[in-house]
Structure formats: structure tokens, C-alpha cells
C-alpha atoms as a PDB file:
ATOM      1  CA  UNK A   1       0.000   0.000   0.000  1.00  0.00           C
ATOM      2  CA  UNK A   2       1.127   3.632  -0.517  1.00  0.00           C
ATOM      3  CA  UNK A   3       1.834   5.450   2.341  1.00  0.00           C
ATOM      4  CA  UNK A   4       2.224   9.331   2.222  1.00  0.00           C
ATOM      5  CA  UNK A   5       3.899  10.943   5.451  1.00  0.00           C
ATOM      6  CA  UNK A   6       2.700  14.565   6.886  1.00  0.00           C
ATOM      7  CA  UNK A   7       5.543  15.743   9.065  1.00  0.00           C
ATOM      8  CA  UNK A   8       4.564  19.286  10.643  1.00  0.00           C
ATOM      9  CA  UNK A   9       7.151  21.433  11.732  1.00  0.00           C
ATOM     10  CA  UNK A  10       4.101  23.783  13.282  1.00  0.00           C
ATOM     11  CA  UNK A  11       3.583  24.259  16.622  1.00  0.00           C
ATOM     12  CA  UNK A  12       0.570  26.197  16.442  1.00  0.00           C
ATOM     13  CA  UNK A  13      -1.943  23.678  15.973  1.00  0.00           C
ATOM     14  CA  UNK A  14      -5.824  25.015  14.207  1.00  0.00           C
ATOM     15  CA  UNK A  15      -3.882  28.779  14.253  1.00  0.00           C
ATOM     16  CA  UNK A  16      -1.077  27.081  11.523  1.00  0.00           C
ATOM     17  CA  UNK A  17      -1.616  28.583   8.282  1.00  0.00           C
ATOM     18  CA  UNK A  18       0.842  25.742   7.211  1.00  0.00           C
ATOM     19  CA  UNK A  19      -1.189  23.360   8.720  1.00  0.00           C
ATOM     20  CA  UNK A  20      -4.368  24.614   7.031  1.00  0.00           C
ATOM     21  CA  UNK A  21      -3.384  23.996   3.970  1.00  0.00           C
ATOM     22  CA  UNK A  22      -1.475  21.190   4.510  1.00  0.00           C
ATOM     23  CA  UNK A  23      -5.302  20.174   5.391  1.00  0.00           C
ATOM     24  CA  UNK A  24      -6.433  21.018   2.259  1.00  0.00           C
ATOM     25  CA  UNK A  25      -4.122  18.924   0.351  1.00  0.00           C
ATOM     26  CA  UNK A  26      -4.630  15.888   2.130  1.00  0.00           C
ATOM     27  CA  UNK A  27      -8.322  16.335   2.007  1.00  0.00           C
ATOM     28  CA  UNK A  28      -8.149  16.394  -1.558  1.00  0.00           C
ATOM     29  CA  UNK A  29      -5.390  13.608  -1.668  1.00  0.00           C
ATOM     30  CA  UNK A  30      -7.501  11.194   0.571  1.00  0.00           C
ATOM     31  CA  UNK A  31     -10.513  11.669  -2.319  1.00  0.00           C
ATOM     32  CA  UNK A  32      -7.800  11.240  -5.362  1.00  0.00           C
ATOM     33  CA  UNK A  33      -6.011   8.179  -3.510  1.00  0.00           C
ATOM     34  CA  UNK A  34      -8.896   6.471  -1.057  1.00  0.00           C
ATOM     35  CA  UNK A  35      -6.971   3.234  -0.871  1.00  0.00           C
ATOM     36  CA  UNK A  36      -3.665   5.340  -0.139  1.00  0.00           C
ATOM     37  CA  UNK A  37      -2.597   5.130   3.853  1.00  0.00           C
ATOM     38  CA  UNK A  38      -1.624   8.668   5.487  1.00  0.00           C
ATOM     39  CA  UNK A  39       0.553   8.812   8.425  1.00  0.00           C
ATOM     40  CA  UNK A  40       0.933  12.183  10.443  1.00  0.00           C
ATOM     41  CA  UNK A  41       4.508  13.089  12.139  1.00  0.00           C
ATOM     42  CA  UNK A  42       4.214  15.986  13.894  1.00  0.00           C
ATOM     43  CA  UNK A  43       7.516  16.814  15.268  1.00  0.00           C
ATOM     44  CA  UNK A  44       6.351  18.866  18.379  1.00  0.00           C
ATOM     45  CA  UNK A  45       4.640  15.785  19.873  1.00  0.00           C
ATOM     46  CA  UNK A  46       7.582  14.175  22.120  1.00  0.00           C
ATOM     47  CA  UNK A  47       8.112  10.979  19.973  1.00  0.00           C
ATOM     48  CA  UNK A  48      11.344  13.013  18.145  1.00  0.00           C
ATOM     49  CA  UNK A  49      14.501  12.357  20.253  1.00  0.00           C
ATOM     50  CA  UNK A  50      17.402  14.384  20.838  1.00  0.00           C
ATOM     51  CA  UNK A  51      20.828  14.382  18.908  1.00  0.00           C
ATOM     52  CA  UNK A  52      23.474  14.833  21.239  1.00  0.00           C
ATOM     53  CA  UNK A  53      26.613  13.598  22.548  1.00  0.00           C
ATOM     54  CA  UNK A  54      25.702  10.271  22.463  1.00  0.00           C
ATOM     55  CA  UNK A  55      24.198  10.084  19.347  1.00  0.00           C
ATOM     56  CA  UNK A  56      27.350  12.078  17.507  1.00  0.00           C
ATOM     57  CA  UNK A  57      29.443   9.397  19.131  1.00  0.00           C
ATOM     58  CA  UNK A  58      27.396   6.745  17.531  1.00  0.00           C
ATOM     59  CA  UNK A  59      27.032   8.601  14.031  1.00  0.00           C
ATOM     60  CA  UNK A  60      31.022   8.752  14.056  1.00  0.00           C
ATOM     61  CA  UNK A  61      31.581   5.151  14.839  1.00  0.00           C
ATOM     62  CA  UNK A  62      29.324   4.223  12.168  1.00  0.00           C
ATOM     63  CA  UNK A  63      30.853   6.219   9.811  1.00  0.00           C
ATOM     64  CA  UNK A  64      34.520   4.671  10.827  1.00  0.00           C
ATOM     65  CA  UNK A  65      32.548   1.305  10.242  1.00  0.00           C
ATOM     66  CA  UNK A  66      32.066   0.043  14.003  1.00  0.00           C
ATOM     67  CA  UNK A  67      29.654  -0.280  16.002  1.00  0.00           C
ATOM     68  CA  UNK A  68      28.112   1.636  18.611  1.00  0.00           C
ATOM     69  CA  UNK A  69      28.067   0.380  22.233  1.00  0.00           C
ATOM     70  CA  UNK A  70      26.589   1.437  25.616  1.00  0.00           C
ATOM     71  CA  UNK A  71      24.569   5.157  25.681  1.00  0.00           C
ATOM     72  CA  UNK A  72      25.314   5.839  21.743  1.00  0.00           C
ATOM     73  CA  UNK A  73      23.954   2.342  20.945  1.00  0.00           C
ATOM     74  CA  UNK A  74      20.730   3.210  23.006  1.00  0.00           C
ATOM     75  CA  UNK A  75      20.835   6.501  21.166  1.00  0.00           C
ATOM     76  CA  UNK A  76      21.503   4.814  17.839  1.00  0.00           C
ATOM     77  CA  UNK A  77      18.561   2.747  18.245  1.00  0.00           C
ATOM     78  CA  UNK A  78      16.250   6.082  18.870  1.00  0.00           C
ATOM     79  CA  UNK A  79      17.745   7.292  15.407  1.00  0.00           C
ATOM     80  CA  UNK A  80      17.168   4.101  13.551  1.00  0.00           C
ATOM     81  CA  UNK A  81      13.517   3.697  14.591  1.00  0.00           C
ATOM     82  CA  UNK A  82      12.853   7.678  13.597  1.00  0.00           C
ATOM     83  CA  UNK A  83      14.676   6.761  10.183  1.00  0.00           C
ATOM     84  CA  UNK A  84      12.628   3.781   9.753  1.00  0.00           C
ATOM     85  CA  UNK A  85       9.581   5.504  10.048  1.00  0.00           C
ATOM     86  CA  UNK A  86      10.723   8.390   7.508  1.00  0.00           C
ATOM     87  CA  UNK A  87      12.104   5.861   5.312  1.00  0.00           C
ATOM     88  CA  UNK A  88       8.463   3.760   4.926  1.00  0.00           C
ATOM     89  CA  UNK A  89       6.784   6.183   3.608  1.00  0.00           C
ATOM     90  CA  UNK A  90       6.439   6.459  -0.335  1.00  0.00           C
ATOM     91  CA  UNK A  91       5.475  10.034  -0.210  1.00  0.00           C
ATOM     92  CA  UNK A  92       5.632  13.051   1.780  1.00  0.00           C
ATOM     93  CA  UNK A  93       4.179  16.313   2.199  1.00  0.00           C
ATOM     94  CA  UNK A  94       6.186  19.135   4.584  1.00  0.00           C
ATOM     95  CA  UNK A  95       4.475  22.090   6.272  1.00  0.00           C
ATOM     96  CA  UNK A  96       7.309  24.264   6.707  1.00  0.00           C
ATOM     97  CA  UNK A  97       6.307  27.928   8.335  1.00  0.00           C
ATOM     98  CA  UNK A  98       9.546  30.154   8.332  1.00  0.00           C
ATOM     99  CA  UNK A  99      10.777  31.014  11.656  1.00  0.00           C
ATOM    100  CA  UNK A 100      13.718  33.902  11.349  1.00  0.00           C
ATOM    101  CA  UNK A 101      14.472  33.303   7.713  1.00  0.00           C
ATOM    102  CA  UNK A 102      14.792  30.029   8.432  1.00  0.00           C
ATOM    103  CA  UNK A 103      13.393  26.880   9.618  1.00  0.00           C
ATOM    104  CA  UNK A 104      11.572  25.996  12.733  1.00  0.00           C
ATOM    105  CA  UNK A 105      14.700  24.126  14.774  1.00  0.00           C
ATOM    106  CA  UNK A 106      12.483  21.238  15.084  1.00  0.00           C
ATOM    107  CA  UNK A 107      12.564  20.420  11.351  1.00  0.00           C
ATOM    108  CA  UNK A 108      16.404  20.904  11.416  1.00  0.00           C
ATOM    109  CA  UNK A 109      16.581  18.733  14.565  1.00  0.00           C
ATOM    110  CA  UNK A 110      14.410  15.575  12.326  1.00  0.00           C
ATOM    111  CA  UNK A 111      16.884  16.245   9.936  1.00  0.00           C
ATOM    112  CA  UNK A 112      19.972  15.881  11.777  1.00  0.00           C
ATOM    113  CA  UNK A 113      18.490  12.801  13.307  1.00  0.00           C
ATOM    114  CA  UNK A 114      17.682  10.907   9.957  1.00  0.00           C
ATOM    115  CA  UNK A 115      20.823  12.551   8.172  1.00  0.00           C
ATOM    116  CA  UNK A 116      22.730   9.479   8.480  1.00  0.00           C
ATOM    117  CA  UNK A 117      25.382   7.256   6.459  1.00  0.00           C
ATOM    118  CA  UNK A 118      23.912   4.212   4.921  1.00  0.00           C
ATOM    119  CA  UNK A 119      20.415   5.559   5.429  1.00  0.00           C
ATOM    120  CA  UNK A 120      19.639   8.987   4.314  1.00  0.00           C
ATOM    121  CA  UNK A 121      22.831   8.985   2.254  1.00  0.00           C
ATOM    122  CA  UNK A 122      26.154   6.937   1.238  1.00  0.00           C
ATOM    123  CA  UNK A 123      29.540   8.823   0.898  1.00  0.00           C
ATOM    124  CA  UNK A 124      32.283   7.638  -1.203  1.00  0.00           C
ATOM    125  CA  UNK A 125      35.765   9.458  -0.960  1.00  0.00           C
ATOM    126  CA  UNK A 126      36.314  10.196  -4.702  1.00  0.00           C
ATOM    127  CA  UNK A 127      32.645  11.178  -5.693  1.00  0.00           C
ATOM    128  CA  UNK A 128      31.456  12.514  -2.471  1.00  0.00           C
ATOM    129  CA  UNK A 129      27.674  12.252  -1.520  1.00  0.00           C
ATOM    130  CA  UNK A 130      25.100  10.069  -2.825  1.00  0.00           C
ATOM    131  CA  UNK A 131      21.424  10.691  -2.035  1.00  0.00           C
ATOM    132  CA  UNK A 132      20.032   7.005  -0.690  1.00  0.00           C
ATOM    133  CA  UNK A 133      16.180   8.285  -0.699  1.00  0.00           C
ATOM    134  CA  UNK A 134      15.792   7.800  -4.480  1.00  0.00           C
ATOM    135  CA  UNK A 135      12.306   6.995  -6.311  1.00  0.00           C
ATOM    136  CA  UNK A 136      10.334   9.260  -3.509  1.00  0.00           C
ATOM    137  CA  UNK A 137       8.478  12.700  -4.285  1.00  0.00           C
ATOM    138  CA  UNK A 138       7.506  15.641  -1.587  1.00  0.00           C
ATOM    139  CA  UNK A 139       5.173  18.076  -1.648  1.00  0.00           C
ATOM    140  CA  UNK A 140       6.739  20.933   0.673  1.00  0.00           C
ATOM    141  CA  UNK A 141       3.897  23.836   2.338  1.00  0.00           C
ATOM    142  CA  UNK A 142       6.141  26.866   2.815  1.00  0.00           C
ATOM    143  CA  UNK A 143       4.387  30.020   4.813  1.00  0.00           C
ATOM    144  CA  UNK A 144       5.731  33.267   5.832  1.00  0.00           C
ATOM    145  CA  UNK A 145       4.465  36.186   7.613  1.00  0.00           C
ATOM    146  CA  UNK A 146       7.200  38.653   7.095  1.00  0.00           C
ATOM    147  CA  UNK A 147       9.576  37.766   4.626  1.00  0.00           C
ATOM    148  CA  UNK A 148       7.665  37.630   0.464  1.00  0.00           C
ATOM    149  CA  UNK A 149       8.838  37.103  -2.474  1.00  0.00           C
ATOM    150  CA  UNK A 150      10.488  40.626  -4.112  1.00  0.00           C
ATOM    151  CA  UNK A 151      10.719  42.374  -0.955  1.00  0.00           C
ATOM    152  CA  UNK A 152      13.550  44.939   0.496  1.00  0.00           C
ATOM    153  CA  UNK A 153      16.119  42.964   2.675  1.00  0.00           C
ATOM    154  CA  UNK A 154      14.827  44.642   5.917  1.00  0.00           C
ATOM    155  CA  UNK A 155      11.973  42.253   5.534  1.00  0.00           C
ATOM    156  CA  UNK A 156      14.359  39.123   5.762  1.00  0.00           C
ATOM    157  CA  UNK A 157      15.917  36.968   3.558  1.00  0.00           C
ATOM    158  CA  UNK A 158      14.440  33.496   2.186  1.00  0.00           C
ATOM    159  CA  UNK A 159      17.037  30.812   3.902  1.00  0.00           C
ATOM    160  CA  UNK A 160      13.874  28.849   4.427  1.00  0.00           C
ATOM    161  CA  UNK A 161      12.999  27.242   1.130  1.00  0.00           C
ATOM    162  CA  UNK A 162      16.609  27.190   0.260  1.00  0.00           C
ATOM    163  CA  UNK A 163      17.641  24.636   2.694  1.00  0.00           C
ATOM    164  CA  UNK A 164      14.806  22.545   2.930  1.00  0.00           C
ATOM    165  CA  UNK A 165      14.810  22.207  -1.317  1.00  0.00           C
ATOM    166  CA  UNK A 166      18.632  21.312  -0.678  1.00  0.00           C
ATOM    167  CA  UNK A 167      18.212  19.239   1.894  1.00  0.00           C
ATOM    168  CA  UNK A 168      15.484  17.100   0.284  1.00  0.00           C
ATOM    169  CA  UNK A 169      17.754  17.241  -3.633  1.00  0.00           C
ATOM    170  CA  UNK A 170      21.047  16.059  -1.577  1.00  0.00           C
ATOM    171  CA  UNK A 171      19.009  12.802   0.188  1.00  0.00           C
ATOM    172  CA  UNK A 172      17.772  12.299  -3.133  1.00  0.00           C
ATOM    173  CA  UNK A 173      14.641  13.256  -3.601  1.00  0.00           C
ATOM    174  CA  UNK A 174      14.697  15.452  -6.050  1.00  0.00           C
ATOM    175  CA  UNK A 175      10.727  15.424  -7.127  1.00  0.00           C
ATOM    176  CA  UNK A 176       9.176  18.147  -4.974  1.00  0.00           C
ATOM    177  CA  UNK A 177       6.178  20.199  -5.651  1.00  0.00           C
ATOM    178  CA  UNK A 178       6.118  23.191  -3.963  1.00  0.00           C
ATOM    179  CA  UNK A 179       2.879  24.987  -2.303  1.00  0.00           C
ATOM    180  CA  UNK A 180       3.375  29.071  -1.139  1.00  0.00           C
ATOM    181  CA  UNK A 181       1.476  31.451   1.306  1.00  0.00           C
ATOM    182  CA  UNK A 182       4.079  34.433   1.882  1.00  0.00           C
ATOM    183  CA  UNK A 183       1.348  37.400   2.384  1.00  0.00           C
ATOM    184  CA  UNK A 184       3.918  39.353   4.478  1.00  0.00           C
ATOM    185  CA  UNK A 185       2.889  41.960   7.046  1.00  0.00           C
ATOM    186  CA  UNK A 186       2.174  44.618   5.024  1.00  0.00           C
ATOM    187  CA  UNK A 187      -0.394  43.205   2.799  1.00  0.00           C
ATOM    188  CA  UNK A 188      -3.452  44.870   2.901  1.00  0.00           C
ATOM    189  CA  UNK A 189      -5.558  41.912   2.473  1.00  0.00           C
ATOM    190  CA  UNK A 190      -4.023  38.211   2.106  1.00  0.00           C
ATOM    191  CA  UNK A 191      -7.260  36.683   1.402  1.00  0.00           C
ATOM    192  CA  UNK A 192      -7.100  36.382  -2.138  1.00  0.00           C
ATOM    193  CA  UNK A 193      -3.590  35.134  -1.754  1.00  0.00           C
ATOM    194  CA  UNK A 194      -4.446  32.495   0.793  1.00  0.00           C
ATOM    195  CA  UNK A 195      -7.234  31.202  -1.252  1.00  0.00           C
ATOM    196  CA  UNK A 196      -5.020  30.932  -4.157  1.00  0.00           C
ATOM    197  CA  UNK A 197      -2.544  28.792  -1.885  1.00  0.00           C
ATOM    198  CA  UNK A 198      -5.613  26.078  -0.799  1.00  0.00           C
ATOM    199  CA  UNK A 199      -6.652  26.207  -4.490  1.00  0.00           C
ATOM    200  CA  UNK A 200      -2.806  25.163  -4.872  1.00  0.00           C
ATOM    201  CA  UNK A 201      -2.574  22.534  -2.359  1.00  0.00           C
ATOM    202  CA  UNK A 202      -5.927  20.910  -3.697  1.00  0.00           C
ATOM    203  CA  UNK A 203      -4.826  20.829  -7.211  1.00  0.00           C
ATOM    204  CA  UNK A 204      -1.256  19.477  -6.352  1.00  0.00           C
ATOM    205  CA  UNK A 205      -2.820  16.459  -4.126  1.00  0.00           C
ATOM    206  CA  UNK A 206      -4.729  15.512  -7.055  1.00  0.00           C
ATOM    207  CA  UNK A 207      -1.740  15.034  -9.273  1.00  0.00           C
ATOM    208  CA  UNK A 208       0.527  13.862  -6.432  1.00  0.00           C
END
């Protein structure tokens, strides 16, 4: 069965404009895929475990081809289970709100957990990185409150979509369909723009 994965990097729960429409395309991609099975990660729930000392330690041992013992096996084990879960999925679809230009450090904490050799990527001295997450698509919600498309600098710069795009091309999944709501502060009325973003996510889910 195909399985498409939500993971929400919102914390703000029926306020999310990320979350809305993320709503909106998996409304309209339950009715365009009923025998399709939808899991929902969302990131601020507990379940997403830390990457620290003991973790690094195990990442590095991997990576020098041994094998983890002790705290950084017990924290290896958290990693592999979060990885497995990622890794199941056929599909995904992102909410990504911008938080300071950037991402919401709970996104860039699931990535540094799944990041890892011989699951999210392979490495090979001579040629460098290889993507491992190969014949997957995304569908990625970016919102943004301040920062729009052709504004002055003193309204922020976009290191949101950016990243995320990069991080997704360099695991290899390079097949990403992009949704935008970016009505910025100063926009007299967002509306028509947020209207056009559901409209967006509805017709993407259809095609996804």
C-alpha cells in the first residue's frame, strides 16, 4: 500500500496557516487516492529524540565502520527507529512555516536525526555524496508572515525554502512540488492570496 507521510514542523496547531493547507491537500489527496494510507509526524509531539553527545558518538563510529556500544547504541537505536519511520513512507508532504528566515529548529533537529550514512545517504571518498532516498516525491507547504517574495532585505531573507529544497535534492529526492502562502505583514488583504494557496494545495494532491 502507498503510504504518504505529513511531518509538521508547526507548533501552532488550528492557528497554523501551514497546517491549514497542509489540510487542504490531504483532504483532496484522501478523495484522489482512497486506498492510499496517510501517516501524520508531527515533530512537536515528544516521539522526536534528541541528537546529542551520544548520538554524535554513535554517528562517528558508524561512519569509521564500528559499532556503537553502551549510551550511543541506546541513542543509535532512537535514530534508527525515527529513520525507519521516515524511510516507509512512499510520499511526503512538509508544512514548513519560516521562523527567522529560516526553519523551525524542530525540522532541522528531524533532519539531523535521519541525516545518516547508509540511510539517508552513502559517501564515497572520490565522488562525495550520494542521495540514498531515491524513487520518492515531496510536496513541501512553505508560509511566511514577514519575509515575500520581491521584498527589500529589511523584511528578511528566504534561507527557508533554500535549505529545505537542498536538503530534500542532496538525500535524493529530487521530485518536490512546492505549495506558497508568503502574504507578508504589510499586505493589505491576504485573502485572495491564501485562497489561491488552498486552491494550490488541492490541485497538487490531485496530481501527487
Amino acid at each position: 500500500m502507498t503510504t504518504l507521510l505529513h511531518i509538521s514542523a508547526s507548533p501552532r496547531g488550528e492557528a497554523s496557516e501551514s497546517l491549514a493547507i497542509a489540510r487542504t491537500f490531504l483532504d483532496a489527496y484522501r478523495a484522489a487516492h482512497p486506498d492510499h494510507h496517510v501517516d501524520a509526524f508531527d515533530l512537536w509531539d515528544g516521539t522526536l529524540p534528541e541528537f546529542g553527545p551520544d548520538a554524535t558518538a554513535a554517528k562517528m563510529a558508524v561512519f569509521a565502520g564500528q559499532e556503537p556500544s553502551g549510551a550511543a547504541a541506546r541513542a543509535w537505536d532512537a535514530v534508527v527507529r525515527t529513520f525507519e519511520r521516515f524511510a516507509a513512507a512512499d510520499a511526503y508532504l512538509f508544512s514548513v512555516p519560516m521562523w527567522n528566515t529560516g526553519v523551525p529548529y524542530v525540522l532541522k533537529q528531524f533532519i539531523d536525526v535521519v541525516s545518516q550514512p547508509g540511510m539517508v545517504f552513502g559517501f564515497d571518498p572520490e565522488h562525495g555524496y550520494r542521495g540514498l532516498l531515491t524513487g520518492r516525491k515531496a510536496a513541501v507547504v512553505y508560509t511566511s508572515a514577514v519575509y515575500g517574495d520581491g521584498v527589500p532585505p529589511a523584511f528578511g531573507t528566504d534561507f527557508q525554502r533554500p535549505f529545505f529544497n537542498g536538503w530534500l535534492r542532496w538525500a535524493g529526492i529530487t521530485d518536490i512540488t512546492e505549495v506558497e502562502f508568503r502574504p507578508n505583514l504589510v499586505t493589505p488583504d491576504a485573502e485572495q492570496a491564501r485562497e489561491q494557496a488552498h486552491e494550490d494545495a488541492a490541485t497538487a494532491a490531485k496530481a501527487f
